[in-house]
Protein backbone atom coordinates (compact mmCIF):
# COMPACT_ATOMS: atom_id res chain seq x y z
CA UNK A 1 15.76 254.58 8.71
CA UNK A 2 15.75 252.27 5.94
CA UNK A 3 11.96 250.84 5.26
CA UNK A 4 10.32 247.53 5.88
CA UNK A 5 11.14 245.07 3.46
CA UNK A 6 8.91 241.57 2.99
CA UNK A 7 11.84 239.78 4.72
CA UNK A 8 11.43 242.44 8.00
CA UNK A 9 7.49 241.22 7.83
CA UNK A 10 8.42 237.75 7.43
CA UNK A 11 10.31 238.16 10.45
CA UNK A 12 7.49 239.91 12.34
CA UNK A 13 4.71 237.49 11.33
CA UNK A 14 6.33 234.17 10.79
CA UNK A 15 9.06 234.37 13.07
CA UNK A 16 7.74 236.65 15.50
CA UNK A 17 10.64 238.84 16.00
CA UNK A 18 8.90 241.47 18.16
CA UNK A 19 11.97 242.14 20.48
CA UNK A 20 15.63 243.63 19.72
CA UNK A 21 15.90 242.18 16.44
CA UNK A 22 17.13 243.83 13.66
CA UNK A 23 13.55 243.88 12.36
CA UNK A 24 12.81 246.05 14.96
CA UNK A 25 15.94 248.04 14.59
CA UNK A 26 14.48 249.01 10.95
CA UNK A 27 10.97 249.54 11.61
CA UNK A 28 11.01 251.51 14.57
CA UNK A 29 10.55 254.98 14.00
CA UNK A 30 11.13 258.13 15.70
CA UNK A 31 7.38 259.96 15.15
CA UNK A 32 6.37 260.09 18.42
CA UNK A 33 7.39 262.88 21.04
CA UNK A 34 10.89 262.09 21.19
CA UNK A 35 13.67 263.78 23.66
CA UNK A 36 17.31 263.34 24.25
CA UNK A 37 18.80 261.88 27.15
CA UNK A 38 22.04 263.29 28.66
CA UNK A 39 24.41 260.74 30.37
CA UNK A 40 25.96 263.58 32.36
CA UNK A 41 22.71 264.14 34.43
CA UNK A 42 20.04 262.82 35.72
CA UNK A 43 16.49 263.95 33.94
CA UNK A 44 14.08 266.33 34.80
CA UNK A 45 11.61 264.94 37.91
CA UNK A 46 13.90 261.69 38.88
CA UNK A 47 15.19 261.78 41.95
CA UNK A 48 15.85 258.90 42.54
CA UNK A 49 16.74 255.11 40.80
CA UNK A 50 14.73 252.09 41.11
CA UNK A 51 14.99 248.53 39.69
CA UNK A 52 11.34 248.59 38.98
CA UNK A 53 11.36 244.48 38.58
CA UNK A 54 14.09 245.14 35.30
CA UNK A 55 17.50 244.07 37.13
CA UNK A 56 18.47 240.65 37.34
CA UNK A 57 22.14 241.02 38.83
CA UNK A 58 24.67 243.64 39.66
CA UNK A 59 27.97 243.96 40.93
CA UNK A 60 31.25 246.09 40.66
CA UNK A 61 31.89 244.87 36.90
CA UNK A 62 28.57 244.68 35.22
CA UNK A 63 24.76 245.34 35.59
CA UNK A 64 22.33 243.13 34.00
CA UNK A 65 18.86 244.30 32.74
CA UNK A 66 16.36 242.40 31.48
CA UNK A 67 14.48 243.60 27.89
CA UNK A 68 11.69 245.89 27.65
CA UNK A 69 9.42 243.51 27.04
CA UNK A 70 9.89 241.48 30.50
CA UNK A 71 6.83 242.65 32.24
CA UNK A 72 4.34 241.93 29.92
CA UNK A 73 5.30 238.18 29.05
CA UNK A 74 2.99 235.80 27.96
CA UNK A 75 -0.16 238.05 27.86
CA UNK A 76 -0.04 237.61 23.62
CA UNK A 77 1.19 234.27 23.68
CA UNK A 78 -2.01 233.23 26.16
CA UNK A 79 -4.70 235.08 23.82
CA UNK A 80 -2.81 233.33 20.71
CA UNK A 81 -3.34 230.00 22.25
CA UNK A 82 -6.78 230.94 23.04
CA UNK A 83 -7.76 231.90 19.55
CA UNK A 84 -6.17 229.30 18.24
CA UNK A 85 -8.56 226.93 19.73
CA UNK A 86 -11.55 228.13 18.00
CA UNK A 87 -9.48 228.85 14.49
CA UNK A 88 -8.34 224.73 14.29
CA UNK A 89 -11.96 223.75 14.93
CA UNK A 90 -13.51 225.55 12.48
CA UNK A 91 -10.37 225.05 9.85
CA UNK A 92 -10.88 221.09 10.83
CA UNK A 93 -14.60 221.67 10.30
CA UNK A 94 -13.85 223.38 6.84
CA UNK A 95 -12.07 220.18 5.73
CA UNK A 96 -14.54 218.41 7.01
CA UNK A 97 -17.48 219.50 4.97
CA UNK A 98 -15.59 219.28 1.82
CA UNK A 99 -13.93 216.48 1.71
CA UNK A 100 -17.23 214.75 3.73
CA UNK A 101 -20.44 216.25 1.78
CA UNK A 102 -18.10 217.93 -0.94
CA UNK A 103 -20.39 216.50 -3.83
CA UNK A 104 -23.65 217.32 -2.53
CA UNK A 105 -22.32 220.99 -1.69
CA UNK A 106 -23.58 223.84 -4.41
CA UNK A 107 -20.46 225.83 -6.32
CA UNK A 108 -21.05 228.75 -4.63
CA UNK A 109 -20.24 227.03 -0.87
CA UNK A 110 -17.40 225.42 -2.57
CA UNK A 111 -15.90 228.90 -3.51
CA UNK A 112 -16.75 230.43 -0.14
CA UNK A 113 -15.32 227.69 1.82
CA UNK A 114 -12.13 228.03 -0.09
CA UNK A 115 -12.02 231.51 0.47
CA UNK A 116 -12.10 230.98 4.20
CA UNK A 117 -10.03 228.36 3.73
CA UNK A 118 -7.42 230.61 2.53
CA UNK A 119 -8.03 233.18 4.17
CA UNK A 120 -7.22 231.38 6.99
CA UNK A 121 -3.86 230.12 5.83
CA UNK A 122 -2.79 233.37 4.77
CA UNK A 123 -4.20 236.02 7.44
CA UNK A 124 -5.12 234.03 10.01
CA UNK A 125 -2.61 231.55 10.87
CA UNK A 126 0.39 234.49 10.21
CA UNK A 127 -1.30 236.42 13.26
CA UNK A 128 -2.17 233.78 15.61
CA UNK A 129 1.53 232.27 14.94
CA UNK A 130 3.49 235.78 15.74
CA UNK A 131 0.60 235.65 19.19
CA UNK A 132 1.61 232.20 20.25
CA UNK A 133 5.22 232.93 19.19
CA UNK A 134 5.55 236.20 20.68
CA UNK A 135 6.93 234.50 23.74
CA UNK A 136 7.26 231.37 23.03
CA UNK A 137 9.31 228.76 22.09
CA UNK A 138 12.59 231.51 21.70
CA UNK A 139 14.62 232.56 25.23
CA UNK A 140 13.19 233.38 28.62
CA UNK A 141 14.62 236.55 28.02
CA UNK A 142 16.74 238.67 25.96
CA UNK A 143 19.38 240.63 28.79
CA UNK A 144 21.51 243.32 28.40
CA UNK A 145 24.87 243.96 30.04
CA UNK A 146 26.26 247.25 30.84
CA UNK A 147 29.74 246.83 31.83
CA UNK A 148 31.30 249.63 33.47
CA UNK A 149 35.06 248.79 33.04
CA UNK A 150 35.47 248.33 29.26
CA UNK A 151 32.22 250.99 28.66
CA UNK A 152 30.17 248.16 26.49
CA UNK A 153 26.92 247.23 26.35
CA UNK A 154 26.33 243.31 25.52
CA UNK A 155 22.36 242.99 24.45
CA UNK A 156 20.91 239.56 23.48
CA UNK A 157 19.30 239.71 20.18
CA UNK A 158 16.27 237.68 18.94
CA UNK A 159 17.65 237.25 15.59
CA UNK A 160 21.39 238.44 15.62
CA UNK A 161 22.75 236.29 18.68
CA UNK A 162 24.65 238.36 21.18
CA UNK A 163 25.39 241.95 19.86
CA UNK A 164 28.20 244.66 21.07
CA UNK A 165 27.73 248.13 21.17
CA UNK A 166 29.86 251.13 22.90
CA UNK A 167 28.35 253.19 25.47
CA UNK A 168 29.86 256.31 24.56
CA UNK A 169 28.43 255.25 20.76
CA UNK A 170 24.58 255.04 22.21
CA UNK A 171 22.68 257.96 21.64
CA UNK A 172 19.59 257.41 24.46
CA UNK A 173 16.59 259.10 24.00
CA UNK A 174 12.90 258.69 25.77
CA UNK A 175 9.76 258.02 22.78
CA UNK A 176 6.51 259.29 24.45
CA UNK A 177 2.78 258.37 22.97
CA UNK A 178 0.17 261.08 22.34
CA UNK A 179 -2.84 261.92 24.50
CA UNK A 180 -4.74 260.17 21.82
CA UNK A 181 -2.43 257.46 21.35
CA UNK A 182 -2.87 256.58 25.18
CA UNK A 183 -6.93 256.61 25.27
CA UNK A 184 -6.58 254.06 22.80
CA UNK A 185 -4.51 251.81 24.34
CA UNK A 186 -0.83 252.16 22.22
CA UNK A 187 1.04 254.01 24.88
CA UNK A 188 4.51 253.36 23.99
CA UNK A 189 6.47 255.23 26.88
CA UNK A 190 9.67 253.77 26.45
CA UNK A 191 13.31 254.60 25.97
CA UNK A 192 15.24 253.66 23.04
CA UNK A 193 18.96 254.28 22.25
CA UNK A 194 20.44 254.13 18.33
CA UNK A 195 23.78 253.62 17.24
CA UNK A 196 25.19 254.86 13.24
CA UNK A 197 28.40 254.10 11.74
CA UNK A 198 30.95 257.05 10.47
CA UNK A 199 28.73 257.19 7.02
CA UNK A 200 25.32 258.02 9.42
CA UNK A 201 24.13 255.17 8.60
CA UNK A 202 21.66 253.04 11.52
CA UNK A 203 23.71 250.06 12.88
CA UNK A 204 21.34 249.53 15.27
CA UNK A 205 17.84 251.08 17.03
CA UNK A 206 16.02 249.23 19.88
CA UNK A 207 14.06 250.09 23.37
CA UNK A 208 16.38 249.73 26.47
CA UNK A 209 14.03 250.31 28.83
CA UNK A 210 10.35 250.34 29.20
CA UNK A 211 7.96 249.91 32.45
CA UNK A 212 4.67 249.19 31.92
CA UNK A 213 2.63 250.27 34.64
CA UNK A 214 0.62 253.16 36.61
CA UNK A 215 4.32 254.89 36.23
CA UNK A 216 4.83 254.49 32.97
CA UNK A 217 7.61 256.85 31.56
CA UNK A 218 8.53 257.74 35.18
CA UNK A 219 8.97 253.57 35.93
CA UNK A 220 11.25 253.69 32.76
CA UNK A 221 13.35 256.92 33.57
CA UNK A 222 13.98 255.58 37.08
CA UNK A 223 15.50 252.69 35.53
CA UNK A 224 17.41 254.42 33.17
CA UNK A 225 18.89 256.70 36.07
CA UNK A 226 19.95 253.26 37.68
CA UNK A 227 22.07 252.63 34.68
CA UNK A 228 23.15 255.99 33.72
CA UNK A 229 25.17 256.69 37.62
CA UNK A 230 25.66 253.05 37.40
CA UNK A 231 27.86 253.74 33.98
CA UNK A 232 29.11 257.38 34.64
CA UNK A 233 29.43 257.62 38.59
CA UNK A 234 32.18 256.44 40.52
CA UNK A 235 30.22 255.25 42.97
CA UNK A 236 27.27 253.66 40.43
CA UNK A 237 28.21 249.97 41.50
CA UNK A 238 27.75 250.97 44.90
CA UNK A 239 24.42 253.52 44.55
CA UNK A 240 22.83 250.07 42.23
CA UNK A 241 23.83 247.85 45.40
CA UNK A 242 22.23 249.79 47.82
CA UNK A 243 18.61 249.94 45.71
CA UNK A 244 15.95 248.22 47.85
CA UNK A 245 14.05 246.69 45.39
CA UNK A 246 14.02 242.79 44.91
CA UNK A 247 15.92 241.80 41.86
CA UNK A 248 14.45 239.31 39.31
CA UNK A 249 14.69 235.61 39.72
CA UNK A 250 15.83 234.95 36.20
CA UNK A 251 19.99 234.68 36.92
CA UNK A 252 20.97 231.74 34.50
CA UNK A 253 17.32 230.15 35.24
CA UNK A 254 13.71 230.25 34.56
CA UNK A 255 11.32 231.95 36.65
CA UNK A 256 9.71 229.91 39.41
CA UNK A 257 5.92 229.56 38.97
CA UNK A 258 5.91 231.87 42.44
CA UNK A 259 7.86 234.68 41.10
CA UNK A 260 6.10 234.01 37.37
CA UNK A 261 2.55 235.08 39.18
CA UNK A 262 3.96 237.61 41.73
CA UNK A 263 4.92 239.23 38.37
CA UNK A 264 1.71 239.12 36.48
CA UNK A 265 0.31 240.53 39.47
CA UNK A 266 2.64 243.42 39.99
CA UNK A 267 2.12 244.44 36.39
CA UNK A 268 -1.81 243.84 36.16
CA UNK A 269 -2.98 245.80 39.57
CA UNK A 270 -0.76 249.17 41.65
CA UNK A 271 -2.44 247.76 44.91
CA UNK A 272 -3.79 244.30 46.54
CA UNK A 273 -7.53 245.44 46.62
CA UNK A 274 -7.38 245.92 42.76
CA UNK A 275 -5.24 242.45 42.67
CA UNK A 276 -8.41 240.93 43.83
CA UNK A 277 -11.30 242.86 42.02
CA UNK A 278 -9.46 241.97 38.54
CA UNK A 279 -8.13 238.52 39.53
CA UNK A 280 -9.30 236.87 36.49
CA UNK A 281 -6.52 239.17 34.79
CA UNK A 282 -4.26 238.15 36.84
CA UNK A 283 -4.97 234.56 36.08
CA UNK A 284 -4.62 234.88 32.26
CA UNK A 285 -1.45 237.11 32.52
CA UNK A 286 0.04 234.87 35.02
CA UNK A 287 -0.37 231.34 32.94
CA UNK A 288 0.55 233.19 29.74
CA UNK A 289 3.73 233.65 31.75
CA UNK A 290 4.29 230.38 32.71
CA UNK A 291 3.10 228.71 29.67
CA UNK A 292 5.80 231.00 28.14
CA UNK A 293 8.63 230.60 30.29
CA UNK A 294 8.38 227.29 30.29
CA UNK A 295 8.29 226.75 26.57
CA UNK A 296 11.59 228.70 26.10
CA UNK A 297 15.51 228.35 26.78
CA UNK A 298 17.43 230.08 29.42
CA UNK A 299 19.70 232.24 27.26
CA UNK A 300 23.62 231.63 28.18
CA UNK A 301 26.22 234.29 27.25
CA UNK A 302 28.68 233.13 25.59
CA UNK A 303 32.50 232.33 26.99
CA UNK A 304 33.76 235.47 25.25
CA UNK A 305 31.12 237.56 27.47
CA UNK A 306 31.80 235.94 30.54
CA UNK A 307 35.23 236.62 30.27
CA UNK A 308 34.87 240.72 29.41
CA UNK A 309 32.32 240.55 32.65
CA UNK A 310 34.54 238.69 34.77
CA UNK A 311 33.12 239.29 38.26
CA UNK A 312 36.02 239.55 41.42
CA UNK A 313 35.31 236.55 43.36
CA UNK A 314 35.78 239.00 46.88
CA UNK A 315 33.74 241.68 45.14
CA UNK A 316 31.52 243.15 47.96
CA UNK A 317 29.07 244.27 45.87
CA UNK A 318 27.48 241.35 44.26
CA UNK A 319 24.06 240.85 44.11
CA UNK A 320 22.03 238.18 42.46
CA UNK A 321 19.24 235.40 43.17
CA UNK A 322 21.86 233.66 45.26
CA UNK A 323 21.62 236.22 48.18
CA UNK A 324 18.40 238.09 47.79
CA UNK A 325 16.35 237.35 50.64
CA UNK A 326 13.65 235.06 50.12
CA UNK A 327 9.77 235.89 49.37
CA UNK A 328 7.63 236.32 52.43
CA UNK A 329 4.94 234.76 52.42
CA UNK A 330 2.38 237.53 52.02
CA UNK A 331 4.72 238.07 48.88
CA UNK A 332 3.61 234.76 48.16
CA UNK A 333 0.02 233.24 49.24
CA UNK A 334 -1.52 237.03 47.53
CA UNK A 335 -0.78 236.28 44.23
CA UNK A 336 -1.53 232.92 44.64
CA UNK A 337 -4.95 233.59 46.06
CA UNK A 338 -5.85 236.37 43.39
CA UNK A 339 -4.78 233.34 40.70
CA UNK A 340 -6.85 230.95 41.99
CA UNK A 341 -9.83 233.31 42.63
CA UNK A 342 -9.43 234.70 39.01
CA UNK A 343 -9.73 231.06 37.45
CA UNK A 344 -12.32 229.99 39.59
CA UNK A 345 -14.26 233.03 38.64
CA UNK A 346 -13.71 232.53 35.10
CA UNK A 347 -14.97 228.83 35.16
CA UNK A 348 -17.69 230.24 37.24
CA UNK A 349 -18.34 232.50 34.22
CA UNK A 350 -18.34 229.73 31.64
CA UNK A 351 -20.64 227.33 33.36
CA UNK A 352 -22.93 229.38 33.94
CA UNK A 353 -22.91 230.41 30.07
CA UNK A 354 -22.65 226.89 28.67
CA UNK A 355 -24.91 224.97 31.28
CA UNK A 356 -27.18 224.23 29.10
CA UNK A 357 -24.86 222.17 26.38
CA UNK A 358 -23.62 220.06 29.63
C-alpha cells in the first residue's frame, strides 16, 4: 500500500473524504484479522442472505447497494454542528477581546490568545470541518452496481466520480477488529475488496459492505451472500427478489424524513423497548440524518451506466421504491414517538441545567 501523503490528509481533513475515495483506497490497511472470501461459496455460519437496510433496487440486470457508510449517516455531521457552536463563540469572543480591550491587555494574554487563536484555525476548525462535512454538503449516497450480465461493478466515488471495476478482478475479503479494539469502541467489522494491475500494484481498496449493528460481521456477511449468488448463481436475480426485507427509499431520491428516522432508529436500538429507553439517541442520530440528507445531492449515474444496466421493461423481477409496499404505520408513529420523546427529554435535560440563567 503506498503511504499517506499530505494531499491524502488534506483530503481527509479539509475535504472530508471519509468514504470510497482514493484517500481511503491508500490509507486503508490490512492489520486487522483479515480472511478471504470465496465467490464459489457461501461462508462459514450464513445461511442465509438478507438486505439488512443496504439494497436500494434489484432486478434481472443489476443490484444496487448502497455504501458502507449508509447506516450511520449524519451521527458526525450532528456532533460537528454541535461543537461548532461553542468553537465560533469563543473564536468570536477571542476577536473580541483583542481587538476591543487589546491595549489594556498584558503581553502575556496577547500571546496566549494568539495561541488559541491559532490553534483554533489550525486543529480545530480542520476537525470540526471533516465532522460537519462527513455527510454533508457531498451526495446522499455513494451506490454501487453489481451487474450480472457484463460481470462489472460500477461504485460511486467521493473523489474519483463513477469508477469501473471487474468482478472476476475483486479480490473480497472480511477485516475483523480485536477484542480490545471492540471494548473501545473501533470495531471495524467490515468487508473490503482490492483490485491491482498486472505490475501488483493497488488500483483500488475500499469497504463493500459493512452493517453496523448487534450483528455486526454476521449483518455484513449476509449481505455479501446476497451479492455473491446474486453474481455467481443462475438463479441470484431471482433468490435477491424473493428477500423479505424492505429495500431503501433512496432510488434516484432523498430519503423521506419517515424513512430518515425509521433508520436512525433501526441502527441505534435491536428492539422497541430499547428504542424508547435511549430515545434521546435516537433523536440526535435521526436529525443528523436529515440535516445531512438534506444538505446533499441525489447522485445520478451517468448515461454511459444507464445504458450497461439497461433494465427489460417486462422484467419480472424488478424491485424498487416504486412497488415496495408502503410503511405501516407502527413502522411509522414508533420512530416518530421515540424522536419526539428523545428531544423532549433532552430539552427537559437542559432546562433544568440552565434554569437559573433564564
Amino acid at each position: 500500500m503506498q503511504s499517506t501523503t499530505a494531499k491524502d490528509l488534506y483530503n481527509l481533513l479539509i475535504r472530508a473524504n471519509w468514504g470510497f475515495s482514493s484517500t481511503m483506497s491508500r490509507s486503508r490497511g490490512f492489520e486487522a484479522k483479515t480472511q478471504v472470501l470465496d465467490k464459489k461459496q457461501a461462508p462459514n455460519k450464513v445461511e442465509s442472505s438478507r438486505f439488512n437496510d443496504s439494497i436500494i433496487a434489484t432486478n434481472s440486470s443489476y443490484i444496487e447497494v448502497v455504501d458502507s457508510g449508509g447506516r450511520l449517516r449524519g451521527v458526525a455531521s450532528f456532533f460537528g454542528l454541535i461543537g461548532a457552536i461553542p468553537f465560533l463563540t469563543g473564536f468570536g469572543a477571542l476577536f473580541f477581546s483583542l481587538f476591543d480591550d487589546g491595549g489594556s491587555l498584558p503581553l502575556v494574554v496577547h500571546i496566549f490568545t494568539w495561541l488559541a487563536i491559532l490553534t483554533g484555525v489550525f486543529i480545530g476548525f480542520p476537525i470540526l470541518n471533516a465532522l460537519v462535512r462527513w455527510d454533508m454538503f457531498r451526495k446522499t449516497h455513494y451506490p454501487m452496481r453489481f451487474n450480472r450480465h457484463d460481470r462489472k461493478v460500477y461504485a460511486w466515488s467521493q473523489d474519483m466520480g463513477v469508477v469501473t471495476m471487474n468482478w472476476d478482478d475483486i479480490q473480497f475479503y472480511t477485516s475483523q477488529s480485536t477484542a480490545s479494539e471492540d471494548r473501545r469502541g473501533l470495531a471495524r467489522d467490515e468487508i473490503r475488496g482490492y483490485v491491482k494491475d498486472r505490475a501488483g500494484n493497488m488500483l483500488y481498496h475500499l469497504v463493500f459492505f459493512k452493517y453496523q449493528g448487534r450483528k455486526n460481521m454476521q449483518g455484513a456477511l449476509e449481505i455479501w451472500e446476497l451479492v455473491r449468488r446474486y453474481m455467481e448463481e443462475p438463479d441470484g436475480h431471482i433468490q435477491a427478489y424473493q428477500v423479505n426485507q424492505r429495500l431503501l427509499d433512496l432510488d434516484g431520491k432523498r430519503e423521506s424524513f419517515i424513512n430518515s428516522l425509521v433508520q436512525a432508529t433501526r441502527f441505534i436500538a435491536d428492539s422497541p423497548i430499547m428504542a424508547a429507553v435511549i430515545a434521546p439517541m435516537i433523536a440526535w442520530a435521526g436529525t443528523g440524518r436529515i440535516i445531512a440528507k438534506w444538505t446533499c445531492r441525489v447522485p445520478r449515474w451517468p448515461e454511459w451506466v444507464e445504458e450497461k444496466c439497461r433494465v427489460d421493461p417486462n422484467d419480472p423481477y424488478v424491485r424498487n421504491r416504486h412497488n415496495e409496499r408502503p410503511l405501516t404505520a407502527k413502522e411509522i408513529l414508533w420512530p416518530l414517538f421515540c424522536y419526539l420523546l428523545g428531544w423532549a427529554e433532552v430539552l427537559a435535560i437542559l432546562y433544568f441545567c440552565f434554569r437559573g440563567y433564564f
